[in-house]
Structure formats: structure tokens, C-alpha cells
C-alpha atoms as a PDB file:
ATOM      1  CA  UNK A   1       0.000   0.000   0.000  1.00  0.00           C
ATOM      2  CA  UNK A   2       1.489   3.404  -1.041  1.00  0.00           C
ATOM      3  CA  UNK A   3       1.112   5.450   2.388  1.00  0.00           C
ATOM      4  CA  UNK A   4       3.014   8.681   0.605  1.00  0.00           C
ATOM      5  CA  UNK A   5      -0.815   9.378  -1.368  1.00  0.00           C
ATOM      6  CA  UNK A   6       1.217   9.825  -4.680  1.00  0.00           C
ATOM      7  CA  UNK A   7      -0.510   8.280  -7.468  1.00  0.00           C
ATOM      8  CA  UNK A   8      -3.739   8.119  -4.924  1.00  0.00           C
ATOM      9  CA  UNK A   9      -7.299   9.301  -6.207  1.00  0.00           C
ATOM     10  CA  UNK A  10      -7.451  12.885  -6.286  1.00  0.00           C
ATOM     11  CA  UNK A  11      -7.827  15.122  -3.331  1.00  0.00           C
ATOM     12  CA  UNK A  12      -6.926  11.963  -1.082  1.00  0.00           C
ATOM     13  CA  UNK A  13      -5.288  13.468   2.542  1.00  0.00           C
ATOM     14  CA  UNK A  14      -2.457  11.532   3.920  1.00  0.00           C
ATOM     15  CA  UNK A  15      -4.129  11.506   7.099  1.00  0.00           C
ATOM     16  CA  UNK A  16      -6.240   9.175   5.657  1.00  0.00           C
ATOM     17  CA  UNK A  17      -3.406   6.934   4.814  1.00  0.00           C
ATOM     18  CA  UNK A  18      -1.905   7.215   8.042  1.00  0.00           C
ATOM     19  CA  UNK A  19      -5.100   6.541   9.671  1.00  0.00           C
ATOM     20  CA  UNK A  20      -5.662   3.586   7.692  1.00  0.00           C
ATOM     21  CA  UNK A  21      -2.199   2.092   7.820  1.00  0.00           C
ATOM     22  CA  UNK A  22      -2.851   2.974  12.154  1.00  0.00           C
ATOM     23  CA  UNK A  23      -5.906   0.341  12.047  1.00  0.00           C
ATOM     24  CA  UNK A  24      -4.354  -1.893   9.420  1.00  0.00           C
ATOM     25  CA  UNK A  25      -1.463  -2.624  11.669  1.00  0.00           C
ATOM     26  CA  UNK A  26      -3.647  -2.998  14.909  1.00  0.00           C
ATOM     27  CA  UNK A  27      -6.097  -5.003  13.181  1.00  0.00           C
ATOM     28  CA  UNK A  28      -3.343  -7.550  11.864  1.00  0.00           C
ATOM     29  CA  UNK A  29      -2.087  -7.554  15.515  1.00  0.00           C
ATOM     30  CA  UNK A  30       1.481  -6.336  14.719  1.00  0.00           C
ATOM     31  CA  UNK A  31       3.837  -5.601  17.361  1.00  0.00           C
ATOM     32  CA  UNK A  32       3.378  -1.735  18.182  1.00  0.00           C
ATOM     33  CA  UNK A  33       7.247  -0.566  18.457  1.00  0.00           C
ATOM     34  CA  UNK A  34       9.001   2.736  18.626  1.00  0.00           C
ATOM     35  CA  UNK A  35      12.329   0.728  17.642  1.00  0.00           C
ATOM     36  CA  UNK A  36      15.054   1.846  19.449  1.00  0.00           C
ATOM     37  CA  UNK A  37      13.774   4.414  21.330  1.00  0.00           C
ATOM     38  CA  UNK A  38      14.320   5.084  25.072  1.00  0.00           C
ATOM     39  CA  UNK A  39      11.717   6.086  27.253  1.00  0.00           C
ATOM     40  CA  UNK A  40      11.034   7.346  30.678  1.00  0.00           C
ATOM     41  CA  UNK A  41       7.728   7.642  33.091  1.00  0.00           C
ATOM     42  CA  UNK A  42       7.611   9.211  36.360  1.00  0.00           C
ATOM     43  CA  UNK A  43       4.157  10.286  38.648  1.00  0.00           C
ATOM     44  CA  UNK A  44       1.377  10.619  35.464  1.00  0.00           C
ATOM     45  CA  UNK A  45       3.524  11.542  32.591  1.00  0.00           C
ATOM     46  CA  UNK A  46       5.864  10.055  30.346  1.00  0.00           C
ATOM     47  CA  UNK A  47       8.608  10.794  27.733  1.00  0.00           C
ATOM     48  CA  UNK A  48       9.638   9.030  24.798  1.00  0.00           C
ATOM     49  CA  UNK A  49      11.163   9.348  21.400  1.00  0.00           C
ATOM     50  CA  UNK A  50      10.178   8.828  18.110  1.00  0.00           C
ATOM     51  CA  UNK A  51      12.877   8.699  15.461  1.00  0.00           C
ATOM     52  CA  UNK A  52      12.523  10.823  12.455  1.00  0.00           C
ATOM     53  CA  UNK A  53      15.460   9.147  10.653  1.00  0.00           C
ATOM     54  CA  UNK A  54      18.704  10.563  10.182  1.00  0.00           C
ATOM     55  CA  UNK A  55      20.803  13.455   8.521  1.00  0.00           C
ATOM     56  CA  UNK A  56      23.726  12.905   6.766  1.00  0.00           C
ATOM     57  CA  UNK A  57      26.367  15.998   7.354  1.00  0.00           C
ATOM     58  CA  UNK A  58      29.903  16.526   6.540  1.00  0.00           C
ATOM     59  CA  UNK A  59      32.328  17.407   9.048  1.00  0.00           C
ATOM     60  CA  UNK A  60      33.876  20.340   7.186  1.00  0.00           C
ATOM     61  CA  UNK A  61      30.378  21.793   7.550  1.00  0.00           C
ATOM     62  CA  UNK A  62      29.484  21.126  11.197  1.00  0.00           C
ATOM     63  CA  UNK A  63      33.278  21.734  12.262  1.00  0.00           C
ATOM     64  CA  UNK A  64      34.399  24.321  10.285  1.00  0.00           C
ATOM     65  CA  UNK A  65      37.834  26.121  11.317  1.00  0.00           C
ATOM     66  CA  UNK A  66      39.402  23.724  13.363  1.00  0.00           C
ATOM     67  CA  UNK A  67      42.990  22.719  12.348  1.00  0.00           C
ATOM     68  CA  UNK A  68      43.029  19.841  10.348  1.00  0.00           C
ATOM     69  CA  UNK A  69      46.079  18.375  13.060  1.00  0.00           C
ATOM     70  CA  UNK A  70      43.507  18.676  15.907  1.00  0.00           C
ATOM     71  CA  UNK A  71      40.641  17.082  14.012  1.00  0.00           C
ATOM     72  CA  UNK A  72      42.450  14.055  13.169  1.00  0.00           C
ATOM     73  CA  UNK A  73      43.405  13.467  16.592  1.00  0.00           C
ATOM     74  CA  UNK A  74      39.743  13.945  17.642  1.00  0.00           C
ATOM     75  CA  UNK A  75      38.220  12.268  14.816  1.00  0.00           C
ATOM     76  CA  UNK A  76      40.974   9.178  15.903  1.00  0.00           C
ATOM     77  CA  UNK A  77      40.613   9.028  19.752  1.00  0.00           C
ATOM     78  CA  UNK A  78      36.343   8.846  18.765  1.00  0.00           C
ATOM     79  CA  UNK A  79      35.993   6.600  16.298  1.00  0.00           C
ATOM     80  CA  UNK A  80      34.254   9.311  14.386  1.00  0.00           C
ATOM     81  CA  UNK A  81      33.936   8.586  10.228  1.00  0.00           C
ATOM     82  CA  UNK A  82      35.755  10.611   8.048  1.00  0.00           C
ATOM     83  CA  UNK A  83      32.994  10.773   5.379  1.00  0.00           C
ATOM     84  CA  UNK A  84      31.020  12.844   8.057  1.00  0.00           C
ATOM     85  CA  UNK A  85      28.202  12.579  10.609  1.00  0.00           C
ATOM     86  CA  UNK A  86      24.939  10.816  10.281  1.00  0.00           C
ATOM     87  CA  UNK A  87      23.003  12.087  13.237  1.00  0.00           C
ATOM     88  CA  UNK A  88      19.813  10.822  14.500  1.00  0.00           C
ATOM     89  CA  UNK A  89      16.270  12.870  14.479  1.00  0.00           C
ATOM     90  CA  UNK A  90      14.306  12.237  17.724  1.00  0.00           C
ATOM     91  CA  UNK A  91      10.987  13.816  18.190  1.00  0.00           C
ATOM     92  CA  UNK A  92      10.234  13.722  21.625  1.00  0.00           C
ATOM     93  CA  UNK A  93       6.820  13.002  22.573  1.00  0.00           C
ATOM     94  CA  UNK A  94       5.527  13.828  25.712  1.00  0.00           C
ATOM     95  CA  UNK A  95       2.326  12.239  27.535  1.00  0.00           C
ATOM     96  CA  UNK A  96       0.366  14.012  29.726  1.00  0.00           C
ATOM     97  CA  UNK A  97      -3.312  14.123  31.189  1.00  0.00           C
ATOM     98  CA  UNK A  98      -5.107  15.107  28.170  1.00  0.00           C
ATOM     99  CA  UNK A  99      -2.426  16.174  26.538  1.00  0.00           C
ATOM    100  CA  UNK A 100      -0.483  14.344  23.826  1.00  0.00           C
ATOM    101  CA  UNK A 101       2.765  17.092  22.954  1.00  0.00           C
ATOM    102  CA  UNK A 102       5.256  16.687  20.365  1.00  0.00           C
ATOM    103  CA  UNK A 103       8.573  18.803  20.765  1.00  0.00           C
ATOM    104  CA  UNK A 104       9.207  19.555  17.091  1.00  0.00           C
ATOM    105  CA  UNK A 105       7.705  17.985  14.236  1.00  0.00           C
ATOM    106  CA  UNK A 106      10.727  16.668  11.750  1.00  0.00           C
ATOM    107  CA  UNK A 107      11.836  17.132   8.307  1.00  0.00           C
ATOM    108  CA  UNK A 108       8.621  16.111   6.021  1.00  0.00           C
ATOM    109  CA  UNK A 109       9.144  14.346   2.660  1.00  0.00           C
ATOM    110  CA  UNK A 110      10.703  17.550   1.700  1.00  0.00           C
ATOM    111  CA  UNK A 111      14.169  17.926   3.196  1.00  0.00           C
ATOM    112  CA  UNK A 112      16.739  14.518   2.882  1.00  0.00           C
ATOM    113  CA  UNK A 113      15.566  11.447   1.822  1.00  0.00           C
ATOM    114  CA  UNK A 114      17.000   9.898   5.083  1.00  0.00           C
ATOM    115  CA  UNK A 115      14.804  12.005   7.110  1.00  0.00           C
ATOM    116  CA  UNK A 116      11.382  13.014   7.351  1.00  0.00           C
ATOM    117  CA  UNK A 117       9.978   9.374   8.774  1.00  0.00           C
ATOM    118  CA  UNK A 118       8.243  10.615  11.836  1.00  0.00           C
ATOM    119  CA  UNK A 119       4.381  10.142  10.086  1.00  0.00           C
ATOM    120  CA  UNK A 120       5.303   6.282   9.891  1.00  0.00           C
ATOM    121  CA  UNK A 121       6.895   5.179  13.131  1.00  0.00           C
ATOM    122  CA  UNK A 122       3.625   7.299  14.453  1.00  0.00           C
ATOM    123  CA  UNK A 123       1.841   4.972  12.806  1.00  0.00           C
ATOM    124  CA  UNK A 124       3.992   1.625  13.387  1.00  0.00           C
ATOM    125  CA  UNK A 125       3.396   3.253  17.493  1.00  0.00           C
ATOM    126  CA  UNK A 126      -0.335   3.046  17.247  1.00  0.00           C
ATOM    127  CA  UNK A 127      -0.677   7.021  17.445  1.00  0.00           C
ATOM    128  CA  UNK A 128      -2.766   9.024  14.964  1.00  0.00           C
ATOM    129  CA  UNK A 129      -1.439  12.296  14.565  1.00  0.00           C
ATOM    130  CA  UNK A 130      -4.810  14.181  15.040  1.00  0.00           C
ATOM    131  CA  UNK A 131      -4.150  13.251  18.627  1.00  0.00           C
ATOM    132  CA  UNK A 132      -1.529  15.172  19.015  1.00  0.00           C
ATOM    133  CA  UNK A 133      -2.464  18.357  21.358  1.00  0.00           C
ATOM    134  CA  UNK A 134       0.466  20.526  21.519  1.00  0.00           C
ATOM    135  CA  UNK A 135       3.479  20.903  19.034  1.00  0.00           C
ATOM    136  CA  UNK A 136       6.338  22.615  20.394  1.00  0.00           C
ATOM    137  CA  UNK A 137       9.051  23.875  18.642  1.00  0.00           C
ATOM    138  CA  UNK A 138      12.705  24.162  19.556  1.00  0.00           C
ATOM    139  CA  UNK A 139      13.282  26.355  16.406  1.00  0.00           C
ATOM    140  CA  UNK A 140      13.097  26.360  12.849  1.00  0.00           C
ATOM    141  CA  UNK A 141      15.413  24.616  11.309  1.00  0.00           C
ATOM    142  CA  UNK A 142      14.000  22.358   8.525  1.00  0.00           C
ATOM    143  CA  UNK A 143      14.378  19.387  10.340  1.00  0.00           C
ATOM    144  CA  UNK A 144      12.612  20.564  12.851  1.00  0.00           C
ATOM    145  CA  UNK A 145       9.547  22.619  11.074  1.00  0.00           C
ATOM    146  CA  UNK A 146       9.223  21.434   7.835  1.00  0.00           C
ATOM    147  CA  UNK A 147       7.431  17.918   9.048  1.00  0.00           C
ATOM    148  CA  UNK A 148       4.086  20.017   9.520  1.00  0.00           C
ATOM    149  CA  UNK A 149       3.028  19.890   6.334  1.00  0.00           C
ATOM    150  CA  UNK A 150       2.805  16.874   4.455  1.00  0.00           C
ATOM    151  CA  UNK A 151       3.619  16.359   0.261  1.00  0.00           C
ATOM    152  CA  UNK A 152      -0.209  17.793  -0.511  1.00  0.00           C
ATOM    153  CA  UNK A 153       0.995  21.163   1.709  1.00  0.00           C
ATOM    154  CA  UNK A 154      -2.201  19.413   4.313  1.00  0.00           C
ATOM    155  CA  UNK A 155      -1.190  20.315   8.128  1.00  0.00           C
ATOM    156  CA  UNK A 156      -0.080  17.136   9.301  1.00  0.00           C
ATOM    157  CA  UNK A 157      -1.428  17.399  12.802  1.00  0.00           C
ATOM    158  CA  UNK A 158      -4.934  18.775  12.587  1.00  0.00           C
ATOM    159  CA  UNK A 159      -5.811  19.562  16.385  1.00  0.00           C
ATOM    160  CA  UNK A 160      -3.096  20.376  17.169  1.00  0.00           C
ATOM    161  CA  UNK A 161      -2.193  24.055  18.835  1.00  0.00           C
ATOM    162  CA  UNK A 162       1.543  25.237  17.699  1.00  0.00           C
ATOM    163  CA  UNK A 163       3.804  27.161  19.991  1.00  0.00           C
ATOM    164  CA  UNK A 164       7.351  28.508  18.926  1.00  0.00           C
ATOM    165  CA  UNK A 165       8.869  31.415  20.664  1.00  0.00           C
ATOM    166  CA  UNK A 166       8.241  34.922  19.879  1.00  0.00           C
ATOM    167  CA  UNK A 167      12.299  35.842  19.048  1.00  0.00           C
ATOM    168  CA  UNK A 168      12.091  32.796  16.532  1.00  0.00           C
ATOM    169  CA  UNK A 169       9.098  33.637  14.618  1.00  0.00           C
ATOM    170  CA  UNK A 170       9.766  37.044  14.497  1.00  0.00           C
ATOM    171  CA  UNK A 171      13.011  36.564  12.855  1.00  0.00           C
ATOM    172  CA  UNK A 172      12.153  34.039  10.577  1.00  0.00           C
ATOM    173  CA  UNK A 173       9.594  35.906   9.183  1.00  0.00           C
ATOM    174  CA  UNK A 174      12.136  39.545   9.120  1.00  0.00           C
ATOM    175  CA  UNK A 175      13.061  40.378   5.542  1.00  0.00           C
ATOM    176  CA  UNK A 176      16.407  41.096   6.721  1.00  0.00           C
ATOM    177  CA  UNK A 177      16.067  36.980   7.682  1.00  0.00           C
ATOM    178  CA  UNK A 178      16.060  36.354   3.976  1.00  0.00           C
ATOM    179  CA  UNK A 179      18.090  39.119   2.774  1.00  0.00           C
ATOM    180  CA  UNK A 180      21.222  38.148   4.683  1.00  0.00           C
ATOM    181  CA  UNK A 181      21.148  34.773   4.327  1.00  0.00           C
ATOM    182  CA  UNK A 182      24.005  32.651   2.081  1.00  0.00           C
ATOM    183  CA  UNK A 183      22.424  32.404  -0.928  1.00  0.00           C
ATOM    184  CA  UNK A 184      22.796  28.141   0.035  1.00  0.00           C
ATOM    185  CA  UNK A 185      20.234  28.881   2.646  1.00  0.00           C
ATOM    186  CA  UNK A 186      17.749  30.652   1.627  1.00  0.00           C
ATOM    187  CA  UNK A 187      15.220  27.470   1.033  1.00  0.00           C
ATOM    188  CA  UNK A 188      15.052  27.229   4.693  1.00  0.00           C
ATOM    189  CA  UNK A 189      13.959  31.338   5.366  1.00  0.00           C
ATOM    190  CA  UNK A 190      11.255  30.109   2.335  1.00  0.00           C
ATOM    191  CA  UNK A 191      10.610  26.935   3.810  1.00  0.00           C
ATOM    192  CA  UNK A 192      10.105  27.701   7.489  1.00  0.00           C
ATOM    193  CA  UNK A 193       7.586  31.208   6.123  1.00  0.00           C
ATOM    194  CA  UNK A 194       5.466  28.677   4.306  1.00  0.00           C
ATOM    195  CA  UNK A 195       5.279  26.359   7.180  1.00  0.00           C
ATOM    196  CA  UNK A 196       4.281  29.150   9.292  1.00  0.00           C
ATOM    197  CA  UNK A 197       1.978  30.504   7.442  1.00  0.00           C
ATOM    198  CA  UNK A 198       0.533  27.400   7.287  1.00  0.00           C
ATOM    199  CA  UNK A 199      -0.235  27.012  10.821  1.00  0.00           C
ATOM    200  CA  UNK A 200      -0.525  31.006  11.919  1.00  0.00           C
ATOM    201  CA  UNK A 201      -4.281  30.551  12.535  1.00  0.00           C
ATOM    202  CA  UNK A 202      -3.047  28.138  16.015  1.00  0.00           C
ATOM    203  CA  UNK A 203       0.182  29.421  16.534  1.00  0.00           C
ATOM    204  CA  UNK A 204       0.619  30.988  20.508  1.00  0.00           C
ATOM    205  CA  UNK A 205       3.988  32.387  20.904  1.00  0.00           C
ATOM    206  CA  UNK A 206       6.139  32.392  24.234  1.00  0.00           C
ATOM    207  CA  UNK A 207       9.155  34.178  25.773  1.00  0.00           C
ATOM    208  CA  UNK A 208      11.628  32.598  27.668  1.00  0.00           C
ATOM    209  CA  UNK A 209      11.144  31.507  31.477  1.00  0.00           C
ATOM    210  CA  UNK A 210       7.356  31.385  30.822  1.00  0.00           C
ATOM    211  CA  UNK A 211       5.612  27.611  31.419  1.00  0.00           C
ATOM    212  CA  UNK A 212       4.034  26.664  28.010  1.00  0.00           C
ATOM    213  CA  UNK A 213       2.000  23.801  29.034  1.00  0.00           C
ATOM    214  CA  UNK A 214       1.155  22.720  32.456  1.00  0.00           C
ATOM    215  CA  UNK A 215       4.627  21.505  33.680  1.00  0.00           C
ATOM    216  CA  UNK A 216       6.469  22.516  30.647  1.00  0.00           C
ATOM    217  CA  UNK A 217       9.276  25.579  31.213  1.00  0.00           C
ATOM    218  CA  UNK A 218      10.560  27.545  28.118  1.00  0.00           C
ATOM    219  CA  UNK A 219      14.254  27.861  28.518  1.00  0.00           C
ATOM    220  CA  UNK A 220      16.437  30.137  26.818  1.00  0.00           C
ATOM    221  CA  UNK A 221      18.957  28.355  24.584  1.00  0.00           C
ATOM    222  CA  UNK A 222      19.717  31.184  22.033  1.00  0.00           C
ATOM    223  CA  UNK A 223      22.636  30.392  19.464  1.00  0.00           C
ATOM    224  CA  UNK A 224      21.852  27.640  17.278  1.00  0.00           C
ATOM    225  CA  UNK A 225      18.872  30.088  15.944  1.00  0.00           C
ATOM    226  CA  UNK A 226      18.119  33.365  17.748  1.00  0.00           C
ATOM    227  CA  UNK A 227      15.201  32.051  19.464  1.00  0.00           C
ATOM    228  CA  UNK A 228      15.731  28.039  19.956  1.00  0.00           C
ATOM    229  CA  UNK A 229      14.436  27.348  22.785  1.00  0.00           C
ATOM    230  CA  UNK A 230      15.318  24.651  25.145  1.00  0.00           C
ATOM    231  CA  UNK A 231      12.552  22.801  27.667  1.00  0.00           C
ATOM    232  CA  UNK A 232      12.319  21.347  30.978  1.00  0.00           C
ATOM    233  CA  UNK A 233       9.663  19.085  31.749  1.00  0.00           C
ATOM    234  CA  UNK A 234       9.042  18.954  35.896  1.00  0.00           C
ATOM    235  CA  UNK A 235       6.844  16.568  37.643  1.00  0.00           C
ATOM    236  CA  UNK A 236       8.031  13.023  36.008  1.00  0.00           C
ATOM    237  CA  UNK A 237      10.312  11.106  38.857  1.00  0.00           C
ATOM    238  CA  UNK A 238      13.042  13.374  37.953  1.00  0.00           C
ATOM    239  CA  UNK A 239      13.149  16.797  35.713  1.00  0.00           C
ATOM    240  CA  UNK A 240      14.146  15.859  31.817  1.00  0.00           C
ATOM    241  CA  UNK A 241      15.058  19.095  29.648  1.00  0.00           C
ATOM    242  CA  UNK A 242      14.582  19.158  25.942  1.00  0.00           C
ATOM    243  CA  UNK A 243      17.870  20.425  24.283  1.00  0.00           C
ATOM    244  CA  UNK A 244      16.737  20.374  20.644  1.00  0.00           C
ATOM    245  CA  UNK A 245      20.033  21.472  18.644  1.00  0.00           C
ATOM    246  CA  UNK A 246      21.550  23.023  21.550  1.00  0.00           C
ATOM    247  CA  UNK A 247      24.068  20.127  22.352  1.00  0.00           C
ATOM    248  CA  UNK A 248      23.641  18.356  19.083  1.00  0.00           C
ATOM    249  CA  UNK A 249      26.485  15.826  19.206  1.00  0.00           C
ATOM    250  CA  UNK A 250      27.878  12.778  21.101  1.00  0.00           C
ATOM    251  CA  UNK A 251      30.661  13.397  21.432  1.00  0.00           C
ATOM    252  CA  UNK A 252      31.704  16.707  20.050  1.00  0.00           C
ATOM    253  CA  UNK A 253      29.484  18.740  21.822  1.00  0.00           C
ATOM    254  CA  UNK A 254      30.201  16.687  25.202  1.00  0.00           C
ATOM    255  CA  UNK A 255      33.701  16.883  25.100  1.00  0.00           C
ATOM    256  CA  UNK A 256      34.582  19.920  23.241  1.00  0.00           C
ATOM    257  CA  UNK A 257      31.525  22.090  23.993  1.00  0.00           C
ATOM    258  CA  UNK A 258      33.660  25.383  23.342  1.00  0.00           C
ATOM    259  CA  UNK A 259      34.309  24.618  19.610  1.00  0.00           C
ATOM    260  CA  UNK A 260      32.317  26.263  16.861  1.00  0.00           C
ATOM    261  CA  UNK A 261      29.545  24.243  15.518  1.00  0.00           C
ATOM    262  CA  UNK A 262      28.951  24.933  11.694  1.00  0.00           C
ATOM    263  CA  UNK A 263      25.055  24.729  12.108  1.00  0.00           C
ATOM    264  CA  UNK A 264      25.172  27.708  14.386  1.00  0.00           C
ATOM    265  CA  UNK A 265      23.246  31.036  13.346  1.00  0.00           C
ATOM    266  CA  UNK A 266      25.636  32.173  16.199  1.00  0.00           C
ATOM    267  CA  UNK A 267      28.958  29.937  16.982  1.00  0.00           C
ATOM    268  CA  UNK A 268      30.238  31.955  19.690  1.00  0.00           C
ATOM    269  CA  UNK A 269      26.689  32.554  21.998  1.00  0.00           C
ATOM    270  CA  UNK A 270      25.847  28.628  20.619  1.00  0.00           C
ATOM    271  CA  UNK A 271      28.888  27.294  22.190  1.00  0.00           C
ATOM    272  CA  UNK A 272      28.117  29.509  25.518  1.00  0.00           C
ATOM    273  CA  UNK A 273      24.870  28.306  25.527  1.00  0.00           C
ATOM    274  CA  UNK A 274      25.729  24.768  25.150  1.00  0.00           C
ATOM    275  CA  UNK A 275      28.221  24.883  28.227  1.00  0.00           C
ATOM    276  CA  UNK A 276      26.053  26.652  29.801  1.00  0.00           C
ATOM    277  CA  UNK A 277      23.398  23.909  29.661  1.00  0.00           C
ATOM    278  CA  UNK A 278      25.716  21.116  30.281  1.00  0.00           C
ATOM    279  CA  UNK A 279      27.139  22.393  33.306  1.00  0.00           C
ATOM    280  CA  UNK A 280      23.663  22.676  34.832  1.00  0.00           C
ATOM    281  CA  UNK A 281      22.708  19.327  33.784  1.00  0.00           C
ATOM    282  CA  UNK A 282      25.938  17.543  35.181  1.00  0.00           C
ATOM    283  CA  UNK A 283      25.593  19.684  38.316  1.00  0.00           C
ATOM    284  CA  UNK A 284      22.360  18.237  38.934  1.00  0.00           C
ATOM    285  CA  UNK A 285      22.216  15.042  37.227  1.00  0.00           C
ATOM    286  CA  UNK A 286      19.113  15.740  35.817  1.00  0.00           C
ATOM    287  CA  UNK A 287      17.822  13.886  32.310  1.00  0.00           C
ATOM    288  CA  UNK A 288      18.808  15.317  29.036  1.00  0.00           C
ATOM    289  CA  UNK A 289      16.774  14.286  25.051  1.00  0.00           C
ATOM    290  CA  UNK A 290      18.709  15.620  22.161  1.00  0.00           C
ATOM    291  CA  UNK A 291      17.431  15.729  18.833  1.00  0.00           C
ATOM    292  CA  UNK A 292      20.490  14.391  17.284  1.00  0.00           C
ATOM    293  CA  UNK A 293      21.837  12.294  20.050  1.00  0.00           C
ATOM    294  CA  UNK A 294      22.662   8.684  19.234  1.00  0.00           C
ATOM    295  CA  UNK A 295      20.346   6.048  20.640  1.00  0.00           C
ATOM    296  CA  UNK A 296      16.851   7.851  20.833  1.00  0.00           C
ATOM    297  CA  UNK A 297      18.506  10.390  23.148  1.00  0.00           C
ATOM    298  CA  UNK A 298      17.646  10.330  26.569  1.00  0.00           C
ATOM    299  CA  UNK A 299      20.700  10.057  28.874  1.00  0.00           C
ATOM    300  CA  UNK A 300      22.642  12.696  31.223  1.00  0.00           C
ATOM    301  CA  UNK A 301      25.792  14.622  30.934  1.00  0.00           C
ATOM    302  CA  UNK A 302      28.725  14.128  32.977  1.00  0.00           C
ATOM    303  CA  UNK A 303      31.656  16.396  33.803  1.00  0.00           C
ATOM    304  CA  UNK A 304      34.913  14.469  32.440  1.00  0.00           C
ATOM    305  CA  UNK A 305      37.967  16.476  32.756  1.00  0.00           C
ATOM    306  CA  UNK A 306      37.649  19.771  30.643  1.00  0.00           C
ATOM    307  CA  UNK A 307      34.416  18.868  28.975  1.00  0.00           C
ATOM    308  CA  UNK A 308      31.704  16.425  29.495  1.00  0.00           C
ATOM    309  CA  UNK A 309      30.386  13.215  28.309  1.00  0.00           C
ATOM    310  CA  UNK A 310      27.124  11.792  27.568  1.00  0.00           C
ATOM    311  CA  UNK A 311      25.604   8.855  29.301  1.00  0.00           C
ATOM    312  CA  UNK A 312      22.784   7.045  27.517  1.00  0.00           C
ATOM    313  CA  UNK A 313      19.842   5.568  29.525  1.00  0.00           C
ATOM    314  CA  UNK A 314      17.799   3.283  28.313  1.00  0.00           C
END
């Protein structure tokens, strides 16, 4: 069965699809897996991720500026590939009463063919996306936006009420946005306008230190993008915060949170930001999710003798 809707009758809504292929597995009694996420529960909520796929990035992009000496030794005493990274995508989904919150949305069919799978492991999960409550975004980075629309330009999550903070819509809707961007990304100024446009009509914007939802606490993580937003979840056994791209590497942003990461609107307030997080988080051992952390995410960061490291749970 084609789930994508391309060469489907005309007017057909991928919801329908996803709906479909929702009862079809259920009805066939097929196991209902997230794969290889991690998850956590604590009092009457609980945290999990679903994977979006993967990005494929080179390291002369994400690590741009260090000497070539130093990266070698790094890239040696890591184990890291020297065709570049392949980082994870995990949407974290959060469960509370009555609500049903994604943080993010992923890439859509739109961005890398590696990415954008989010729709289907919803699915192979047993979740329809009109139950979704509450999408929260990090920022607006295509991997992160882009998933709210589906190939027929159809909001992918229908009752859902979007939130995104104030600094990061207003400047990705600025014309100076556009106008100073490298000309090799300005599809994702025109990519993140359309998607909100799309969903203006139940956008609510927030400012840092405000609570979003009920238990949810906007946290400012400005670098990465001038508004991402970071998020800490309270009343689970212990406090979990959502990093989205602020520490977007295991291990380079763990051990060498002070060098420039390539992705950064901002290097030098991205790599402040990200020690700045990490150092809280070690100091008190509270839960971490990363978008692009290996192995759905979830772990903690520990201090480890200049830098940290990043301990997976799960």
C-alpha cells in the first residue's frame, strides 16, 4: 500500500493513509514498536522518542575552522567517520493528562531522503497524529519545522495548537532573515515562512522563562537560531530538559563544547549556551533528550575532565 498518497485518487489526505495504515497494523495484531527508542515515566507523565530518521552531514560543515592536526586526533581518539556525521532525528513526545505534545515535528518528505519518517513510526506506534495536542518547537530549522506539512501542503497534525517562541518567529519571518542569508540557505527562510503561514491561525507564541504547558518551562537556549528554545519538563520522577540542537552531538558537543559548531546562526553565543546547559545538567544530574543524540537520546551529561560526556539511559 502506497502510504506517501502519490498516485492516490485525487484530493486523497495523507491523514487518511496514516489513519488507515494505524488500524491496518492494529487489526493484523502487529507488534506496536518505537524501535530503538528510550523512554522514561515518572508520577502521570511520560517521555519518549520517536525517530525521524537521520541526517547525513559533513564534518567540514558542522566543524568548520578547526585545524586539520587537531581534528584528526579527535576524529581518531572517537571513532568518528571521516565521510562525516549521520546524526539521528528524535521527536520527543511527551504524555500528559489530556495532553499528547510533540517537541518539534521533523523534516517532512521535503528535506533529505533519510529524514522526514516521523508520520510512519507514528503509525507503526499506534498514534494518529490528530491526537496530538500541543506541538512545540525548539526552532526552525528544517528538520525541525518542515514535518508540519505533508507532500499535498495538508497540516499534518490537525488539532493540534503550535507554539514557537516569539524571538524565533519574528526573525524568521524579518526580511532582513532572507536578505542576509548565504544564498545556500535561503530554502530554509522560504521553507520555514510557508510552514508558518501554514499554521498562523493556532500558533501561541512564548518568551523565555514562561511555562508553556502545564509543567512545561521555556528555557532560553539562544545560538543555534536566535530564538531556539530549550525545555524542561518537571513533575516526572526526575526533571528531563529538551535540548533540541543546543548540544547536538555525542561526542563533540560533550567533550569539546567550546568549539564552533557549523550549524550555528551564532557559533560563539551557541557554544556559551551549550556549556552553559551542560554544566547545569551535570551539576544536577538531571535527564537530558537531544534531537540528534545517538540512541533515541535520553541520557545525562557528565563532567569528564575539561568537557563532558554523555551517558545514555535506556
Amino acid at each position: 500500500m502506497d502510504w506517501t498518497g502519490k498516485g492516490c485518487r485525487a484530493g486523497a489526505s495523507r491523514r487518511d493513509f496514516n489513519r488507515l495504515a494505524i488500524r491496518t497494523l492494529l487489526a493484523a495484531g502487529a507488534a506496536v514498536t518505537l524501535g530503538p527508542r528510550r523512554a522514561m515515566a515518572g508520577g502521570d507523565g511520560t517521555v519518549r522518542t520517536v525517530s525521524d530518521g537521520h541526517l547525513q552531514l559533513p564534518l567540514d560543515f558542522v566543524l568548520p575552522g578547526i585545524p586539520q592536526a587537531e581534528l584528526a586526533d579527535f576524529r581518531r581518539e572517537f571513532g568518528l567517520p571521516q565521510d562525516g556525521l549521520r546524526p539521528e532525528c528524535n521527536v520527543t513526545l511527551l504524555r500528559l493528562p489530556g495532553r499528547l505534545v510533540l517537541f518539534d515535528a521533523g523534516a517532512g518528505p521535503n528535506f533529505m531522503p533519510t529524514a522526514g519518517k516521523l508520520p510512519d513510526n507514528l503509525a507503526k506506534a499506534g498514534i494518529d497524529p490528530a491526537e496530538i495536542t500541543d506541538v512545540v518547537f525548539t526552532h526552525a530549522h528544517p528538520d525541525h519545522i518542515w514535518g508540519v506539512t505533508d507532500d499535498f501542503d495538508e497540516i499534518v497534525f490537525p488539532n493540534a495548537t503550535f507554539r514557537i517562541s516569539r524571538t524565533e518567529w519574528d526573525y524568521w519571518r524579518a526580511e532582513e532573515t532572507l536578505a542576509s542569508m548565504p544564498d545556500e540557505r535561503k530554502a530554509f527562510v522560504v521553507g520555514a515562512r510557508g510552514r508558518l503561514d501554514a499554521i498562523e491561525p493556532r500558533m501561541a507564541l512564548f518568551d523565555a522563562g514562561e511555562e508553556v504547558l502545564p509543567r512545561v518551562e521555556a528555557f532560553d537556549a539562544a545560538g543555534h537560531t536566535p530564538g531556539h528554545m530549550a525545555f524542561v519538563v518537571h513533575g516526572l520522577d526526575d526533571p528531563i530538559m529538551v535540548v533540541g540542537d543546543a548540544v547536538s552531538n555525542d561526542p563533540i558537543s560533550f567533550a569539546r563544547p567550546d568549539w564552533p559548531w557549523g550549524a550555528d546562526h551564532d557559533p560563539a553565543r551557541g557554544a556559551a549556551t551549550r556549556r552553559r546547559l551542560l554544566d547545569r545538567l551535570a551539576g544536577d544530574r538531571a535527564r537530558l533528550v537531544g534531537f540528534h543524540l545517538p540512541g533515541g537520546g535520553i541520557g545525562r551529561a557528565e563532567r569528564q575532565g575539561g568537557g563532558y560526556r554523555f551517558v545514555r539511559e535506556g
